[in-house]
N, C-alpha and C. Protein backbone atom coordinates (compact mmCIF):
# COMPACT_ATOMS: atom_id res chain seq x y z
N UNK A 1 68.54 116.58 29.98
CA UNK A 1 68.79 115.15 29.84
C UNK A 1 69.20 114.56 31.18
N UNK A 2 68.70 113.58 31.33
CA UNK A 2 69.12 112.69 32.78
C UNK A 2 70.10 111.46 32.72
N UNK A 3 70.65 111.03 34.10
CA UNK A 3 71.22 109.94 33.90
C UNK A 3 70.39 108.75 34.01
N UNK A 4 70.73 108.62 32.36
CA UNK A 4 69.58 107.20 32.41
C UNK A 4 70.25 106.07 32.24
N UNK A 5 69.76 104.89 32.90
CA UNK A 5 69.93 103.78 34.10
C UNK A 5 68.79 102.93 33.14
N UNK A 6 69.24 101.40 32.74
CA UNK A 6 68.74 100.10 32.53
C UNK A 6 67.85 99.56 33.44
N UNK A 7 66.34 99.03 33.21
CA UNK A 7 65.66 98.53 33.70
C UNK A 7 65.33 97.04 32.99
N UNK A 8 65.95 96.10 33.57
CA UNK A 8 65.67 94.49 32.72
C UNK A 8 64.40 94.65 33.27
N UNK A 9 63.42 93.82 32.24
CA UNK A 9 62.28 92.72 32.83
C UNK A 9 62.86 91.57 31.72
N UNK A 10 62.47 90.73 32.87
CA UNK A 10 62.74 89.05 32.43
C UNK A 10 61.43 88.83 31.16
N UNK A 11 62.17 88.11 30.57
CA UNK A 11 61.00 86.98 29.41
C UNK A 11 60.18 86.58 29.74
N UNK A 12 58.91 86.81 29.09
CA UNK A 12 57.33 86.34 29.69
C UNK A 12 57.80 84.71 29.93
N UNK A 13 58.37 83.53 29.68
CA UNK A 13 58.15 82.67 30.24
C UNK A 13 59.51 81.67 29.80
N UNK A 14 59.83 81.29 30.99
CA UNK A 14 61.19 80.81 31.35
C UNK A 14 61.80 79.89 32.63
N UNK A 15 62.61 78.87 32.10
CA UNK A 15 62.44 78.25 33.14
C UNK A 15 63.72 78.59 34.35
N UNK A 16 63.65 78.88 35.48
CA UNK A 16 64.47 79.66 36.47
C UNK A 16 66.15 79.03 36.81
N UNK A 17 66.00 77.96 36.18
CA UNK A 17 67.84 77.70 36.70
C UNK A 17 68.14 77.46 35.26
N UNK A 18 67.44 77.35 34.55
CA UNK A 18 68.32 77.85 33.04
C UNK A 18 68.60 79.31 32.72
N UNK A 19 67.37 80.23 32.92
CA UNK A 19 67.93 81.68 32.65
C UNK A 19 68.75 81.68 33.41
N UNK A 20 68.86 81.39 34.73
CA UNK A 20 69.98 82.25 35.42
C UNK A 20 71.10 82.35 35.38
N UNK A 21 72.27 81.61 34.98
CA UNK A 21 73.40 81.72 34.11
C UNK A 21 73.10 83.17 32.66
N UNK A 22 71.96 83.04 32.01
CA UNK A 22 71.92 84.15 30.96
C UNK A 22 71.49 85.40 31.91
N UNK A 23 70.83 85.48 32.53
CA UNK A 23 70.51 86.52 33.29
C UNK A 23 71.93 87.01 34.22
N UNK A 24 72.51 86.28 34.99
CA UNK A 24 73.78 86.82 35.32
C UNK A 24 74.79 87.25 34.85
N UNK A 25 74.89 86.36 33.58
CA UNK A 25 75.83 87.47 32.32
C UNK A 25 75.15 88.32 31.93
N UNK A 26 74.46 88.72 31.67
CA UNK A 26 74.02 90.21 31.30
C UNK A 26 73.88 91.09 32.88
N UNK A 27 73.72 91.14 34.29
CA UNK A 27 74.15 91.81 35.21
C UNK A 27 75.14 92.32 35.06
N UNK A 28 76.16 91.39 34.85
CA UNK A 28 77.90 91.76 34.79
C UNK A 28 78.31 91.88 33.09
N UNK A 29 77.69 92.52 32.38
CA UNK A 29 77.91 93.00 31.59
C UNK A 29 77.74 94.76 31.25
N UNK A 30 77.25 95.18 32.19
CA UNK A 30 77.28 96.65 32.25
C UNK A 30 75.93 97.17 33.55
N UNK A 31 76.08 98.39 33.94
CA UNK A 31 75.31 98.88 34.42
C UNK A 31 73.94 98.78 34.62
N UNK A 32 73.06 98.19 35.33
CA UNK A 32 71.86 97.56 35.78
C UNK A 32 70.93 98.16 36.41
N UNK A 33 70.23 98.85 36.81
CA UNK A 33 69.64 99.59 38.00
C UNK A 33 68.86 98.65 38.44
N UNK A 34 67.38 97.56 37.63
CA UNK A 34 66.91 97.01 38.32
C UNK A 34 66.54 96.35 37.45
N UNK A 35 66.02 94.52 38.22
CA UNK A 35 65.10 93.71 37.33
C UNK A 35 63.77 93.36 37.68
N UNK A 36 63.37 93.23 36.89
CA UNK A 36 61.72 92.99 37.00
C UNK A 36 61.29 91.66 36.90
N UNK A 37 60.89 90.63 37.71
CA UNK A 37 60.24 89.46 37.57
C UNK A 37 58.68 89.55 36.89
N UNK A 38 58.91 89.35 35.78
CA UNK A 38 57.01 89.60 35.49
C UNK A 38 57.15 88.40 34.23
N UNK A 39 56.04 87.46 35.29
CA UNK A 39 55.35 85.87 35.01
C UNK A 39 53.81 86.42 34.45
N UNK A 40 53.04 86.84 33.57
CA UNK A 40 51.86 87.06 33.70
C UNK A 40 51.53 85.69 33.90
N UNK A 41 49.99 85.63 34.47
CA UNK A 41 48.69 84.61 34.97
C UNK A 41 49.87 83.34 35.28
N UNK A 42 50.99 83.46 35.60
CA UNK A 42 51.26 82.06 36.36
C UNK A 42 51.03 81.94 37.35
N UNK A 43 50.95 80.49 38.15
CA UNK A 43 50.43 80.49 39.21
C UNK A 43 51.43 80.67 40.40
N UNK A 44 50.68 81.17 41.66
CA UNK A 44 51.84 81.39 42.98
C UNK A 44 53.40 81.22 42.98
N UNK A 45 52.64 79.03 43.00
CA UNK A 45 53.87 78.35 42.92
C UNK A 45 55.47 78.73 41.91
N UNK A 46 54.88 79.05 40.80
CA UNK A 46 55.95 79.20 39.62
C UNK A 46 56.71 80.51 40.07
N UNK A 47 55.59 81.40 40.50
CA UNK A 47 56.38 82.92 40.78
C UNK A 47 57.51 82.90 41.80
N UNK A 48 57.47 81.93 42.90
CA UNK A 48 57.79 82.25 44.34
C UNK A 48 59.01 81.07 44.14
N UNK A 49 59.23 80.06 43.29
CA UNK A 49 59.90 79.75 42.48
C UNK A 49 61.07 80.08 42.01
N UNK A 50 60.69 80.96 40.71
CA UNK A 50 61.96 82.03 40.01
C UNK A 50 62.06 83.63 41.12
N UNK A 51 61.09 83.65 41.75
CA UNK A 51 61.90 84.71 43.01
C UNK A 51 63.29 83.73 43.68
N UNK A 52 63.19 82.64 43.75
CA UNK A 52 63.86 82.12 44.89
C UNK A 52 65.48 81.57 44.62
N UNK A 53 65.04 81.16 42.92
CA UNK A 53 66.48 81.06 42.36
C UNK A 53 66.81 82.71 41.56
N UNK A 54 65.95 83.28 41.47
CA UNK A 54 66.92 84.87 40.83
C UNK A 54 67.13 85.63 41.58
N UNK A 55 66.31 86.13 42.76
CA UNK A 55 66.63 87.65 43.56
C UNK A 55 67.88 87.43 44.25
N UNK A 56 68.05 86.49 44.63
CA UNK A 56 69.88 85.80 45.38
C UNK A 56 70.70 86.55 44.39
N UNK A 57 70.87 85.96 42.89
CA UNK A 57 71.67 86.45 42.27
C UNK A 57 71.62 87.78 41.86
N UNK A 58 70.35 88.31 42.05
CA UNK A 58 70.24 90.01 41.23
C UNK A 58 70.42 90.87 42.76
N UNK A 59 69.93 90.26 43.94
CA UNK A 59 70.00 91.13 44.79
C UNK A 59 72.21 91.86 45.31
N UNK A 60 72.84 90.19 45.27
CA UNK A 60 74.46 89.74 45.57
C UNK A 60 74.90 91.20 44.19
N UNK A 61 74.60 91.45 43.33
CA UNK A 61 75.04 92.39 42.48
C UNK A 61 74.86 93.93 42.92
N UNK A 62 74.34 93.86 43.83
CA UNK A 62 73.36 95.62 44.18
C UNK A 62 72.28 96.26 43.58
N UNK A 63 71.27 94.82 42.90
CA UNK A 63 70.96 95.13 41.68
C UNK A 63 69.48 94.94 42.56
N UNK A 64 68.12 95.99 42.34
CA UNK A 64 66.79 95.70 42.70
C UNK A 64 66.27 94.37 42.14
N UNK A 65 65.68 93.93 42.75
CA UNK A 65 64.74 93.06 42.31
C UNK A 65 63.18 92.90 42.41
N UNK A 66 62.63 93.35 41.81
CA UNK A 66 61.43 93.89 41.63
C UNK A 66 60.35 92.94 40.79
N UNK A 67 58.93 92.67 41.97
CA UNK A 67 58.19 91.40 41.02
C UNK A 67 56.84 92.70 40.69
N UNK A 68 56.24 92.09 39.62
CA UNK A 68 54.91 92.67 38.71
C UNK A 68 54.06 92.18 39.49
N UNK A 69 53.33 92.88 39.87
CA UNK A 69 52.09 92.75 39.55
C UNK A 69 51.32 92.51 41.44
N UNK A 70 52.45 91.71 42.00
CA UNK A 70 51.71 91.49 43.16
C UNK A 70 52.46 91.52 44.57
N UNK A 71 52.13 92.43 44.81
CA UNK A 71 52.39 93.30 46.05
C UNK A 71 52.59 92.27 47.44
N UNK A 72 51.61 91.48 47.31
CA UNK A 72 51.53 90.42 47.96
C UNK A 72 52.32 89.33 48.14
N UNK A 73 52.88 88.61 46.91
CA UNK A 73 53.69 87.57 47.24
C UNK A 73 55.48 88.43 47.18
N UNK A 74 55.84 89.92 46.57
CA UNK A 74 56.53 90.71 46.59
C UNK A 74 57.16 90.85 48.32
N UNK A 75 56.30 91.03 49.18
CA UNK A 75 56.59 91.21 50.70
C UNK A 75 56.49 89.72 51.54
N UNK A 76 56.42 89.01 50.86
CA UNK A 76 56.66 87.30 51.66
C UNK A 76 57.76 86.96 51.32
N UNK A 77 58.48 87.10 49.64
CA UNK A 77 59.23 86.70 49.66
C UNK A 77 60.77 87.37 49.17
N UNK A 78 60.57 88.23 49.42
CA UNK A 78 62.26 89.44 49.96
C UNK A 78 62.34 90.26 48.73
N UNK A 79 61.43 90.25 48.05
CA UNK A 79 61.76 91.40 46.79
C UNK A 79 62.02 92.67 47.33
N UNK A 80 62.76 93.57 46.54
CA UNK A 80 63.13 94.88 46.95
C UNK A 80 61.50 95.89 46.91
N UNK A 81 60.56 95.56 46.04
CA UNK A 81 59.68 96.33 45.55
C UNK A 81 58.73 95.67 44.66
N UNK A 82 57.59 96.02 43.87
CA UNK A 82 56.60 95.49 43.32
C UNK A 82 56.29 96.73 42.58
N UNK A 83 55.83 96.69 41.49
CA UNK A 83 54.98 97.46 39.64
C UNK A 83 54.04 96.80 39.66
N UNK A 84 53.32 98.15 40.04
CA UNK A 84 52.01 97.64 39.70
C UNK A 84 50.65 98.31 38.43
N UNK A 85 50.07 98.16 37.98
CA UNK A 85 49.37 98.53 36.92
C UNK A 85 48.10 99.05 37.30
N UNK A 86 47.65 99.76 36.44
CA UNK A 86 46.30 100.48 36.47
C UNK A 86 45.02 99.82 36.84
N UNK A 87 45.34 98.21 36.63
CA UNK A 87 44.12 97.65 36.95
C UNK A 87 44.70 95.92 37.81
N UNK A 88 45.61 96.76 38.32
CA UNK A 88 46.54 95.48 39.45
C UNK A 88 46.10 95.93 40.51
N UNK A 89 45.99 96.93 40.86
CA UNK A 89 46.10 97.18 42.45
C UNK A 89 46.30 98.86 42.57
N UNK A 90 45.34 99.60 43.45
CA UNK A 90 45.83 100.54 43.67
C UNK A 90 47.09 100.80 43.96
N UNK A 91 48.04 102.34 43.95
CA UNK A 91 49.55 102.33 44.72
C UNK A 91 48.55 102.28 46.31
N UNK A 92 48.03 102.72 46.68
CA UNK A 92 48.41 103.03 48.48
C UNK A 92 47.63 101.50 48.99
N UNK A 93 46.85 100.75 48.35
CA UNK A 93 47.17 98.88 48.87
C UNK A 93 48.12 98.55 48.71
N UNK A 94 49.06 98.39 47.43
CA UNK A 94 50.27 97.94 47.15
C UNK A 94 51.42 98.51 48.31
N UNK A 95 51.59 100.22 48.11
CA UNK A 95 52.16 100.19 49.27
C UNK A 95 51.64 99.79 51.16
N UNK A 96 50.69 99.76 51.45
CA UNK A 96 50.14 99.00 52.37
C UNK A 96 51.12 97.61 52.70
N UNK A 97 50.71 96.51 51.10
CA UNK A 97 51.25 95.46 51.55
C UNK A 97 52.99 95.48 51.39
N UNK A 98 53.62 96.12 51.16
CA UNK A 98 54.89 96.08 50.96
C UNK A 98 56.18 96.73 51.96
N UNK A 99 55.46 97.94 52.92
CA UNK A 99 56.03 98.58 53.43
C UNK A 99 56.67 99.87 53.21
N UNK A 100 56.79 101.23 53.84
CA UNK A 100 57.29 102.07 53.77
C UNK A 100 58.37 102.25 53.06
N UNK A 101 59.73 100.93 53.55
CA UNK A 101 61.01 101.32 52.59
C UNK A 101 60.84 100.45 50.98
N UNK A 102 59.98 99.57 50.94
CA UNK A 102 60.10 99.15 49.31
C UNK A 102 59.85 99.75 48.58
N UNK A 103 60.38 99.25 46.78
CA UNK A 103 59.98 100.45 46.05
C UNK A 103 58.78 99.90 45.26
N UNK A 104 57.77 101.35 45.27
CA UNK A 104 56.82 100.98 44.37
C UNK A 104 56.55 101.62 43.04
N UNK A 105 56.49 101.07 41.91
CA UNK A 105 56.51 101.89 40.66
C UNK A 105 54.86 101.45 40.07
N UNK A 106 54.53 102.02 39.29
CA UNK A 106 53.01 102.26 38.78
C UNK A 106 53.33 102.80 37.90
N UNK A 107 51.97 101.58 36.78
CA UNK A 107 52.03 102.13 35.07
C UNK A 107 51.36 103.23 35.04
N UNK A 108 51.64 103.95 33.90
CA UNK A 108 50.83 105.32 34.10
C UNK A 108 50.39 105.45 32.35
N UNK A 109 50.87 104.91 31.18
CA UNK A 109 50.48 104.43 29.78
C UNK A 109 51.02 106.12 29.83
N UNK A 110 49.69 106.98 28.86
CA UNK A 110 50.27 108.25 28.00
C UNK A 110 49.43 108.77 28.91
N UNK A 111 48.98 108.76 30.27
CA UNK A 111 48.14 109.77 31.14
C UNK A 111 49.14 110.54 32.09
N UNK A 112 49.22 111.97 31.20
CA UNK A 112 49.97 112.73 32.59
C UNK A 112 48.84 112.59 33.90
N UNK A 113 47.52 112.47 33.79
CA UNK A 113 46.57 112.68 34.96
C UNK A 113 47.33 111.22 35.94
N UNK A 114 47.22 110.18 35.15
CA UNK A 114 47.66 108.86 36.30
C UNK A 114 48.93 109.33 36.74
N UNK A 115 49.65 109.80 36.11
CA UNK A 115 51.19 109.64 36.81
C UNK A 115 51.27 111.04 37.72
N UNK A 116 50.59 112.43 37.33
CA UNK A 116 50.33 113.22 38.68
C UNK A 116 49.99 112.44 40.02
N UNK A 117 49.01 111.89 39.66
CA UNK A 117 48.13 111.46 40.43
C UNK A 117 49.23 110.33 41.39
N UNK A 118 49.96 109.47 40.74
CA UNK A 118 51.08 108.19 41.53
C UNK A 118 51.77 108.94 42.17
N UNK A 119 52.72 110.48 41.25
CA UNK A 119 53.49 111.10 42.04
C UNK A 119 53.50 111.51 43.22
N UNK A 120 52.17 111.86 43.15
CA UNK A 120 51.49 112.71 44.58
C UNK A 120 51.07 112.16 45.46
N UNK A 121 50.91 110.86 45.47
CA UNK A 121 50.77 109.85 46.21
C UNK A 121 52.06 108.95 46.45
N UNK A 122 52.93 108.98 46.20
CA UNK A 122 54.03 108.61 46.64
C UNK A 122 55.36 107.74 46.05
N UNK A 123 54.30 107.49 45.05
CA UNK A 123 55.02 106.62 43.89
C UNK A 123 56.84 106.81 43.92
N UNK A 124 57.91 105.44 43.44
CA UNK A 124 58.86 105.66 43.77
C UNK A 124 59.51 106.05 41.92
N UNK A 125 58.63 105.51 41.06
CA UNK A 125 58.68 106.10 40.17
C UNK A 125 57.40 105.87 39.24
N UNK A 126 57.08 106.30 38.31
CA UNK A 126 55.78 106.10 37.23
C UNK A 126 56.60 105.93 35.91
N UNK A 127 55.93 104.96 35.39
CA UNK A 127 56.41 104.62 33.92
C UNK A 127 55.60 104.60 32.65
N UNK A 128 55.84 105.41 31.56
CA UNK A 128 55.36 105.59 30.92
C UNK A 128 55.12 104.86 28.80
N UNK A 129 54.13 104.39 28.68
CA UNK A 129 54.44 103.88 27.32
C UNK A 129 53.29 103.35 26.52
N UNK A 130 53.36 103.02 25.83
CA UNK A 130 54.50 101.88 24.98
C UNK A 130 54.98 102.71 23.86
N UNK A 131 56.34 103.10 23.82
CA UNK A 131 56.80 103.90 22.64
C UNK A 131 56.71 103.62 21.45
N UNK A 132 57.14 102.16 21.47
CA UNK A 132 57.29 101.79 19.95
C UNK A 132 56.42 100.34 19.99
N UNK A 133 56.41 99.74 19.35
CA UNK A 133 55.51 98.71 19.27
C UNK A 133 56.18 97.42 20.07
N UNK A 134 55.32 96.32 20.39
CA UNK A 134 55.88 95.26 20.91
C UNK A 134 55.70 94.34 20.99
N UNK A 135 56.31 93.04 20.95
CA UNK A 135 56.00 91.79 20.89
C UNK A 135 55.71 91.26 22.27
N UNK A 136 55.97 91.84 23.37
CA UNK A 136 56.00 91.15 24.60
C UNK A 136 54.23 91.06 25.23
N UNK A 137 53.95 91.97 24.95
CA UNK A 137 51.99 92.52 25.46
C UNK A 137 51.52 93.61 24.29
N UNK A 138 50.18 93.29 24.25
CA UNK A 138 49.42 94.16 23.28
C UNK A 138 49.29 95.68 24.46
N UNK A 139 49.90 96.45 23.62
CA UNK A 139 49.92 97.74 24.77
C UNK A 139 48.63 98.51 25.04
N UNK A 140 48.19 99.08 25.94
CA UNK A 140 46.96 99.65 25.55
C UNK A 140 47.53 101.17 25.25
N UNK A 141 48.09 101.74 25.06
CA UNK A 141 48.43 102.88 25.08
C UNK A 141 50.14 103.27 23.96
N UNK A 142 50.11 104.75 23.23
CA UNK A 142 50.78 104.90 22.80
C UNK A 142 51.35 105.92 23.05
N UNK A 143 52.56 106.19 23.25
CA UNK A 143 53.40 107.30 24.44
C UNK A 143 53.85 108.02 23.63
N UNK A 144 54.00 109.77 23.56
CA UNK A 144 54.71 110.16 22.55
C UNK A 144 56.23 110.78 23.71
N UNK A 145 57.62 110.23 23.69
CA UNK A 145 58.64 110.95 24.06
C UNK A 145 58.33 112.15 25.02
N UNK A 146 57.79 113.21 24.38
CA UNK A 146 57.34 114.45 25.08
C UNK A 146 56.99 114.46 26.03
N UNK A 147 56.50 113.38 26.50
CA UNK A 147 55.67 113.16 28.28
C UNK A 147 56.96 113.44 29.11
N UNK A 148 57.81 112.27 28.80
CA UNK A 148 59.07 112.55 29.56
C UNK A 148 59.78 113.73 29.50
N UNK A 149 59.68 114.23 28.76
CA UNK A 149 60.21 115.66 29.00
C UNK A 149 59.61 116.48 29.88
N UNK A 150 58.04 116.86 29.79
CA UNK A 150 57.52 117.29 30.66
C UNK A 150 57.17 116.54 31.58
N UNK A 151 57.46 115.30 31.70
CA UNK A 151 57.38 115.13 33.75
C UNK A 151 58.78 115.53 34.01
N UNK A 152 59.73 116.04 33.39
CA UNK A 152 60.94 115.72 34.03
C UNK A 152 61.12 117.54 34.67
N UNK A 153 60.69 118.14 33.84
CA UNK A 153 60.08 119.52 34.03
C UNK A 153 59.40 119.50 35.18
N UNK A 154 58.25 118.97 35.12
CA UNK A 154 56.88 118.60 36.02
C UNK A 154 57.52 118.21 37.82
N UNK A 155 57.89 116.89 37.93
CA UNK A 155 57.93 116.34 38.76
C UNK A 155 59.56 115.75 38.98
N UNK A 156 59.86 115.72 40.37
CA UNK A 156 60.89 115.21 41.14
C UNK A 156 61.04 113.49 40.94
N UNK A 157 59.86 113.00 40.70
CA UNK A 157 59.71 111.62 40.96
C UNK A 157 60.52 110.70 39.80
N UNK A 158 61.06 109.73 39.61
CA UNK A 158 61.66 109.27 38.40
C UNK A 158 60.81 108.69 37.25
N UNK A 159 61.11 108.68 36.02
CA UNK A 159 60.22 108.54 34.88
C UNK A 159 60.93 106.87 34.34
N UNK A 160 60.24 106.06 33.95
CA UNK A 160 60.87 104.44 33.17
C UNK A 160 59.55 105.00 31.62
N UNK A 161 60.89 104.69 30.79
CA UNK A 161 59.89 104.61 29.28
C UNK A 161 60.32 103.05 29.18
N UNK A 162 58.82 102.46 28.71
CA UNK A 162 58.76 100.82 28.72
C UNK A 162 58.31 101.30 27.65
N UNK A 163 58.13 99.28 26.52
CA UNK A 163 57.60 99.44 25.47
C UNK A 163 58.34 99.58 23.61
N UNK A 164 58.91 98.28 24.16
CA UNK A 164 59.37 98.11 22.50
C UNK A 164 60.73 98.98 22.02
N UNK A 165 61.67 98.74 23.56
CA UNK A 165 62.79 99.75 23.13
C UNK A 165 63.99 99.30 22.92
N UNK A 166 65.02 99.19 22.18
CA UNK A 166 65.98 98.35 21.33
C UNK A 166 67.20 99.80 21.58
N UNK A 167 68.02 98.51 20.95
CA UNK A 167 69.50 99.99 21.37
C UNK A 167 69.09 100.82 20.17
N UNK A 168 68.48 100.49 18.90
CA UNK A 168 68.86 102.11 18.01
C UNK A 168 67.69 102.87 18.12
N UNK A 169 66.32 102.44 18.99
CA UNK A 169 65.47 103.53 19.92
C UNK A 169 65.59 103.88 21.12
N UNK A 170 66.60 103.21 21.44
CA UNK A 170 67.08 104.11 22.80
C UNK A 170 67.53 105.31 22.94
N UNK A 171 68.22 106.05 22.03
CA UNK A 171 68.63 107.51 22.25
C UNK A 171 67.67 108.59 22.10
N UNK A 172 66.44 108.49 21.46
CA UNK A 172 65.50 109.15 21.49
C UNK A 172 64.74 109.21 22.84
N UNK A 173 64.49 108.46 23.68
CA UNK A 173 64.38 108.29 24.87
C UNK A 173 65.15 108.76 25.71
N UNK A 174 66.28 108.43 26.00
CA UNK A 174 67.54 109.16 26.24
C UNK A 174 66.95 110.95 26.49
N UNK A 175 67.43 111.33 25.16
CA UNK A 175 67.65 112.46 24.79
C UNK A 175 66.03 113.21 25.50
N UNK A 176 65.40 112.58 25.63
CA UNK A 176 63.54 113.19 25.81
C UNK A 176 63.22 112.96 27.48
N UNK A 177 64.29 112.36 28.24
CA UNK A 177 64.51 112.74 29.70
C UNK A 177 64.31 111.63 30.47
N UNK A 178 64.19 110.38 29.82
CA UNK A 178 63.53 109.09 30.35
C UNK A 178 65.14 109.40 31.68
N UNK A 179 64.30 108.39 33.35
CA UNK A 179 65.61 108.49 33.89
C UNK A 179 66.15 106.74 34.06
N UNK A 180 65.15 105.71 33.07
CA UNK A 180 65.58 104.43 33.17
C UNK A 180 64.64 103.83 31.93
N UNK A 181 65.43 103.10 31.09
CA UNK A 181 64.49 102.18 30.48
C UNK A 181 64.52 100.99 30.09
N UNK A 182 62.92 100.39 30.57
CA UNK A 182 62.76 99.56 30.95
C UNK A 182 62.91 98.13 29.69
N UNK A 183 63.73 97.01 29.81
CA UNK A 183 63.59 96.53 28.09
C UNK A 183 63.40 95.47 28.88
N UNK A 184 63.16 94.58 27.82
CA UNK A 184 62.71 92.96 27.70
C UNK A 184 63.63 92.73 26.45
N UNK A 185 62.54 92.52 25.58
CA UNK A 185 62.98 91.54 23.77
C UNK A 185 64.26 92.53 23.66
N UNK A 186 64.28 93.59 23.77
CA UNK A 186 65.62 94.67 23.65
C UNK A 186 66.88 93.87 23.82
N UNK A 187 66.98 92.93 25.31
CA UNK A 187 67.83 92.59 25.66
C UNK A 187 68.15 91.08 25.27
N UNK A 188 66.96 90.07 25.92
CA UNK A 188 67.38 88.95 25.68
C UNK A 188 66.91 88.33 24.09
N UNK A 189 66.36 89.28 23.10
CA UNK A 189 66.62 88.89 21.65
C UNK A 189 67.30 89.66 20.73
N UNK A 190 68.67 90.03 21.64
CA UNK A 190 69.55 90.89 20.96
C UNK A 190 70.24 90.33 19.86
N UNK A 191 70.29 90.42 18.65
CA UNK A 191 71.46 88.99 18.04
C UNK A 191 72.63 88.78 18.03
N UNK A 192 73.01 89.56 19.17
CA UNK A 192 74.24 89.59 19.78
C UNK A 192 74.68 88.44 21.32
N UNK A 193 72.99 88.84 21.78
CA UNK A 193 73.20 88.18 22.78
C UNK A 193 72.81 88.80 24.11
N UNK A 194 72.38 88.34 24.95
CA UNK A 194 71.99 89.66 26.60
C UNK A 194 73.17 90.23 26.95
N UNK A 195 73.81 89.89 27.09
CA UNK A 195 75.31 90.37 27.79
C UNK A 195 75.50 91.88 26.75
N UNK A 196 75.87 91.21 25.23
CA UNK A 196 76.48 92.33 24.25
C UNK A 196 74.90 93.52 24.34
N UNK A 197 73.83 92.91 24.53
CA UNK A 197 72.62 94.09 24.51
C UNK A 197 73.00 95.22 25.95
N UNK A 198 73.02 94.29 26.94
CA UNK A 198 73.63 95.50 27.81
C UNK A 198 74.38 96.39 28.04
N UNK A 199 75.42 95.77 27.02
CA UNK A 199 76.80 96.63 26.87
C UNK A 199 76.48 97.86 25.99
N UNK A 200 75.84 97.25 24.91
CA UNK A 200 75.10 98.48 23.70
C UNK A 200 74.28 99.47 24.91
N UNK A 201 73.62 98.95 25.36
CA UNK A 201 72.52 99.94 25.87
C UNK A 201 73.34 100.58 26.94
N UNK A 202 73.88 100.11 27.74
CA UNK A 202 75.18 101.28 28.69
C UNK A 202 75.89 102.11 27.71
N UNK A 203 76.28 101.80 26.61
CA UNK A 203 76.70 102.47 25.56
C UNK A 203 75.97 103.80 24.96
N UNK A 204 74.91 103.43 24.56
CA UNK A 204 74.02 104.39 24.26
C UNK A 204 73.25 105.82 25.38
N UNK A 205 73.33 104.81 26.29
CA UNK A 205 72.55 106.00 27.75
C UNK A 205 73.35 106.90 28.06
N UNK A 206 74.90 106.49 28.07
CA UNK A 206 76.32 106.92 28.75
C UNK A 206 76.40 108.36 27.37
N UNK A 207 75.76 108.34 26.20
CA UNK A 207 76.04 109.56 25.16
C UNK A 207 76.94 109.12 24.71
């Protein structure tokens, strides 16, 4: 079992100086490793936008800030790193445009072959899924737990289980070697609230 570490991604669509008050209470509500800016098909403008009012506040925490999808506007405008997908961008363009010290993570769905393949190429971690079902994207892929176990066996590199994960499916994950996972609806449609979801989910990772 590993120490597993919270990965926010933000709400497919939101407007940037209203989340950020909700997004900062849930930072300072427990343990964070990193957040994910992911806008699908919005344009430039909107992205470079909510980079400009959130990474200030997620970066001032010690907290990554990490945009989807594009490598490109990721290294213009101070993100820590860029995730990129199977049909976003190779890793070695992505790392190209980003630089040596950023971090780059790559989807890898239920293919141990893709995520060998990221590891060995340099990947800063590969993420694997969709575990359970989800409202956020139609997944193409269905992950069974076990992967993470055997990459954790397998490979040095760090493992994120994404994909429909809530605090009372989080310990199965947990327990199956994930070393971060990655939530969305988990957090900010907790009916508690983002803040109390983070606290649950530091709760749950911590055993």
């Amino acid at each position: 079992m590993t120490d597993c570490r919270l990965y926010l991604i933000t709400p497919p669509a939101f407007d940037p100086q209203d989340f950020a008050p909700t997004l900062a209470a849930a930072l300072d509500a427990g343990d964070v490793a990193c957040v994910q800016l992911r806008l699908k098909d919005a344009p430039d403008e909107a992205i470079l936008r909510a980079v400009d009012v959130l990474r200030p506040l997620v970066q001032a925490r010690d907290v990554a800030f990490i945009l989807n999808d594009r490598p490109d506007l990721a290294a213009r405008s101070g993100c820590d790193g860029v995730h990129v997908g199977q049909e976003d961008m190779p890793y070695r363009e992505a790392r190209r445009l980003v630089g040596a010290d950023a971090i780059v993570g790559v989807t890898c769905h239920d293919s141990r072959h893709l995520a060998m393949v990221a590891g060995e190429e340099g990947a800063d971690y590969v993420a694997f899924g969709a575990f359970f079902p989800t409202g956020t994207k139609v997944p193409k892929t269905t992950a069974d737990p076990e992967i993470l176990t055997w990459w954790q066996e397998m490979m040095e590199v760090p493992c994120v289980a994404i994909g429909g994960i809530t605090v009372e499916t989080a310990p199965l994950l947990v327990q199956a070697g994930a070393d971060f996972l990655a939530v969305c609806g988990g957090v900010w449609n907790h009916p508690a609230g983002p803040a109390a979801a983070v606290a649950d989910f530091n709760r749950v990772m911590r055993g």
